[in-house]
C-alpha atoms as a PDB file:
ATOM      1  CA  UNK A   1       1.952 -15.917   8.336  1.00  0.00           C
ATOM      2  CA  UNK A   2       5.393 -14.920   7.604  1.00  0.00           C
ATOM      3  CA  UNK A   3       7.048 -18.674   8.155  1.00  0.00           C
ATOM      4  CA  UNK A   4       6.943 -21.476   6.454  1.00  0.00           C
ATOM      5  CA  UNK A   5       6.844 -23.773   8.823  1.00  0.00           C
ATOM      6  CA  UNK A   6       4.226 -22.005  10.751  1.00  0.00           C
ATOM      7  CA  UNK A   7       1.731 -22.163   7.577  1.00  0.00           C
ATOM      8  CA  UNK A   8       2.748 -25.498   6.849  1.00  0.00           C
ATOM      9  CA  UNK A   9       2.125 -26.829   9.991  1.00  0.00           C
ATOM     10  CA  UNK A  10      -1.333 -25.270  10.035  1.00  0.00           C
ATOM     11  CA  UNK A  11      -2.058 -26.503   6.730  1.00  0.00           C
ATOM     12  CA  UNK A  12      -1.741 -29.577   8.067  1.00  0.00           C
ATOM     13  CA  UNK A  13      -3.679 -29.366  10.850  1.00  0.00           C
ATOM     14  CA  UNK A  14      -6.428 -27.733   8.895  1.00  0.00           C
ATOM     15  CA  UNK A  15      -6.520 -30.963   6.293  1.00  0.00           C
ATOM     16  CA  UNK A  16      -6.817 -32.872   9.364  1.00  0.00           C
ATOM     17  CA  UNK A  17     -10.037 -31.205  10.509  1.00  0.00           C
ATOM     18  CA  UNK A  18     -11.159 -31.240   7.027  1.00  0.00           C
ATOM     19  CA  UNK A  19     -11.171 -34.959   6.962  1.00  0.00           C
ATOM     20  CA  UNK A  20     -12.060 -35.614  10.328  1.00  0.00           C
ATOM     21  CA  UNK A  21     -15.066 -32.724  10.828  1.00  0.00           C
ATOM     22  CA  UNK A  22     -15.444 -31.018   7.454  1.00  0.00           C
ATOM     23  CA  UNK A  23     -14.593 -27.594   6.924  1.00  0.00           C
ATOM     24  CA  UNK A  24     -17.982 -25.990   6.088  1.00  0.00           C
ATOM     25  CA  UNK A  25     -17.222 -24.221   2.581  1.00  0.00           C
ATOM     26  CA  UNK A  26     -20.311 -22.936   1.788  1.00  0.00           C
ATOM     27  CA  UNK A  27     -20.051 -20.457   4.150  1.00  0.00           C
ATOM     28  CA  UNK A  28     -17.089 -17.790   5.209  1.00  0.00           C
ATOM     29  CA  UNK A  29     -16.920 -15.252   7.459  1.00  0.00           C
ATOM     30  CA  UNK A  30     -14.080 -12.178   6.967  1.00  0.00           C
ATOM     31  CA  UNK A  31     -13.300  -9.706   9.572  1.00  0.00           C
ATOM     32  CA  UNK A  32     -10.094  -7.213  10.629  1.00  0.00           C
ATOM     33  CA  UNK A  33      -8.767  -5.962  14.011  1.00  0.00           C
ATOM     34  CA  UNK A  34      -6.711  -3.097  14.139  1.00  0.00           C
ATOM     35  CA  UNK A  35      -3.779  -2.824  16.533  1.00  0.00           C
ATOM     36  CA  UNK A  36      -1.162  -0.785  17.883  1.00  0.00           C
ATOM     37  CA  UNK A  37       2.240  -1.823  16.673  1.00  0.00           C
ATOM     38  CA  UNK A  38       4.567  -0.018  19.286  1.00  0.00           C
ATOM     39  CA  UNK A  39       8.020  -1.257  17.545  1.00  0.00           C
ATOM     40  CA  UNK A  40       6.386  -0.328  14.105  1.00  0.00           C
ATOM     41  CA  UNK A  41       7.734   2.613  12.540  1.00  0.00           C
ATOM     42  CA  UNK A  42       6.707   3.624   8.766  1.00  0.00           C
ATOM     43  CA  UNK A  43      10.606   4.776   7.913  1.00  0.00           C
ATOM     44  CA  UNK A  44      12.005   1.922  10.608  1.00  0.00           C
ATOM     45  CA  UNK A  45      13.111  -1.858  10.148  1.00  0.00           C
ATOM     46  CA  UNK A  46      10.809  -3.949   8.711  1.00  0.00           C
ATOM     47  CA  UNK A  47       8.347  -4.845   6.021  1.00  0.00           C
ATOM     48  CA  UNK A  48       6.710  -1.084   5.562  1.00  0.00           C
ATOM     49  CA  UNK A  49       3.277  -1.995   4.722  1.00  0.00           C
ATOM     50  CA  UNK A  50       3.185  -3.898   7.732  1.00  0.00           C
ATOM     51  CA  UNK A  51       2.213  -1.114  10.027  1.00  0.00           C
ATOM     52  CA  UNK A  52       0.610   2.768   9.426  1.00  0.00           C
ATOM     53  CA  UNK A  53      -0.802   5.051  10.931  1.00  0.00           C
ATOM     54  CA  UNK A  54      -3.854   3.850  12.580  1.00  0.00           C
ATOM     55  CA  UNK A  55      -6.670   6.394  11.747  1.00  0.00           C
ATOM     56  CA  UNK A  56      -8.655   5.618  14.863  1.00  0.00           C
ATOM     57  CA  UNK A  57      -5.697   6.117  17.250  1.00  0.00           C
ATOM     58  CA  UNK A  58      -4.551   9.179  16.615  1.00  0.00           C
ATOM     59  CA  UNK A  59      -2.327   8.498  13.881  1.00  0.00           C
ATOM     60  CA  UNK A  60      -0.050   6.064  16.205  1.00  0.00           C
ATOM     61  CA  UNK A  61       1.683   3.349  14.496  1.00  0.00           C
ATOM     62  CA  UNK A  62      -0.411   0.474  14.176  1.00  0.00           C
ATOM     63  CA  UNK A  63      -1.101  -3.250  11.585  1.00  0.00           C
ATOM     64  CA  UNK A  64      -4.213  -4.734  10.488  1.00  0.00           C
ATOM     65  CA  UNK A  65      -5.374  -8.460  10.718  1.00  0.00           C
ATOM     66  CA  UNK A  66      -7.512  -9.322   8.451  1.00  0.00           C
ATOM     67  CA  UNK A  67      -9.337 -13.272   9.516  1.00  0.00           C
ATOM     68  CA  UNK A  68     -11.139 -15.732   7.155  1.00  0.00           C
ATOM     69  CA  UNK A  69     -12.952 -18.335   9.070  1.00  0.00           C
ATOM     70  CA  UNK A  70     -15.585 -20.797   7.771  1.00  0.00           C
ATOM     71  CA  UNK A  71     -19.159 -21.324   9.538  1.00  0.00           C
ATOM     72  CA  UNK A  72     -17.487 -22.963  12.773  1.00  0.00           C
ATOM     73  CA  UNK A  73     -14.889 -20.250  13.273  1.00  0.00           C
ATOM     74  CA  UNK A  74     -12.442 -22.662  12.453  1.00  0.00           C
ATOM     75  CA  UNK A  75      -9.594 -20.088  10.991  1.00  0.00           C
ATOM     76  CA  UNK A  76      -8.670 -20.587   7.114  1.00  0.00           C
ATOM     77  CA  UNK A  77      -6.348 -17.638   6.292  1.00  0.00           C
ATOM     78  CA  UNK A  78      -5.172 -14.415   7.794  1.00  0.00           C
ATOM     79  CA  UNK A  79      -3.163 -11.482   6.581  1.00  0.00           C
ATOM     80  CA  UNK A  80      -1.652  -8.299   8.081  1.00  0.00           C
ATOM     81  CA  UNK A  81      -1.155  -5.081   6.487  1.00  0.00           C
ATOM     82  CA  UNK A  82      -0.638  -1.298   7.614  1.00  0.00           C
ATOM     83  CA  UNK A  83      -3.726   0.203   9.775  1.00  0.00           C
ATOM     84  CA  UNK A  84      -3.879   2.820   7.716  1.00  0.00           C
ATOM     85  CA  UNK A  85      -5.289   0.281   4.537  1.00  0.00           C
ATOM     86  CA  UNK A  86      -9.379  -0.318   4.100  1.00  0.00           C
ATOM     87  CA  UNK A  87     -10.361  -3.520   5.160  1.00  0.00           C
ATOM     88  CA  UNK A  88     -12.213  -3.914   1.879  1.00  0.00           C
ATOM     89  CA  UNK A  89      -8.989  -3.897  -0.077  1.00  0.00           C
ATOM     90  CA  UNK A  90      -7.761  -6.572   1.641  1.00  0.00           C
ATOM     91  CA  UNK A  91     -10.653  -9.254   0.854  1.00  0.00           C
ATOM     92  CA  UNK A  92      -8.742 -10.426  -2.401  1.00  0.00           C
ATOM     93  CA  UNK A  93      -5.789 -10.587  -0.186  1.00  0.00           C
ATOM     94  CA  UNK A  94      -7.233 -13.024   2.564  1.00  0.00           C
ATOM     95  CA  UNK A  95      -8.666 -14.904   0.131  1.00  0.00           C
ATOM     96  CA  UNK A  96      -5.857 -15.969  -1.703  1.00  0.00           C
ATOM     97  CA  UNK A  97      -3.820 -16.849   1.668  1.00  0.00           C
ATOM     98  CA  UNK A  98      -6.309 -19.811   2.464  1.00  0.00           C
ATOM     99  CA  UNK A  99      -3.691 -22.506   3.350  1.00  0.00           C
ATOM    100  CA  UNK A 100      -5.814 -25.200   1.990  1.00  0.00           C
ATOM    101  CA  UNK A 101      -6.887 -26.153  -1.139  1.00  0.00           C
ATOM    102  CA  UNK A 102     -10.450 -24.720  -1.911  1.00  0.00           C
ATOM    103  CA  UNK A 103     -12.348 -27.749  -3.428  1.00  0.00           C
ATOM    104  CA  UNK A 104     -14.238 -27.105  -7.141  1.00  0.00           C
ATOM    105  CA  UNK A 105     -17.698 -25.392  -6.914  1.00  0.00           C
ATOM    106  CA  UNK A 106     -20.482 -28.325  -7.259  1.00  0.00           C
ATOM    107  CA  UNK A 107     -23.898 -27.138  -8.936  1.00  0.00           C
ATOM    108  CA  UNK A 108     -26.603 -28.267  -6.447  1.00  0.00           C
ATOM    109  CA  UNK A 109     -30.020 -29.206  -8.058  1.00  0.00           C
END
């Protein structure tokens, strides 16, 4: 998310749900989408790793969204990054975007 608003606002409405339902920490769920990105251009406007070439299109221009959801589907972070970047180098990445604050690890007996 590249306003702050728009993260604040769903920060907000994820602490919400958190009190309300529960947001199920024990359990996460990452996955990534690629798609095309016809205004992306590698040497055009823009933030540059935002798009690549997409290696299963044909080289087109393309981004990457990369989705962190807990055991509901209820969606905790997301980031976006050239197509042309493994999706396991960005599991750090959509980690650390979680708009919530992850609670301490408890030992269970």
């Amino acid at each position: 998310m590249e306003h702050g608003w728009s993260r604040a606002a769903w920060a907000i409405v994820l602490e919400e749900y958190d009190q309300a339902v529960g947001i199920n920490w024990a359990w996460q769920a990452a996955d990534a989408s690629m798609v095309k990105a016809p205004l992306g251009n590698k040497e055009g406007a823009g933030a540059p790793e935002a798009t690549g070439s997409n290696p299963t299109d044909r080289g087109t221009a393309g981004c990457q969204r990369t989705l962190l959801t807990d055991a509901k589907g209820i969606p905790l972070s997301v980031v976006r990054c050239g197509a042309n970047r493994h999706n396991s180098k960005m599991l750090m990445d959509v980690l650390d975007a979680v708009v919530v604050s992850i609670p301490a690890l408890v030992e269970q007996e």
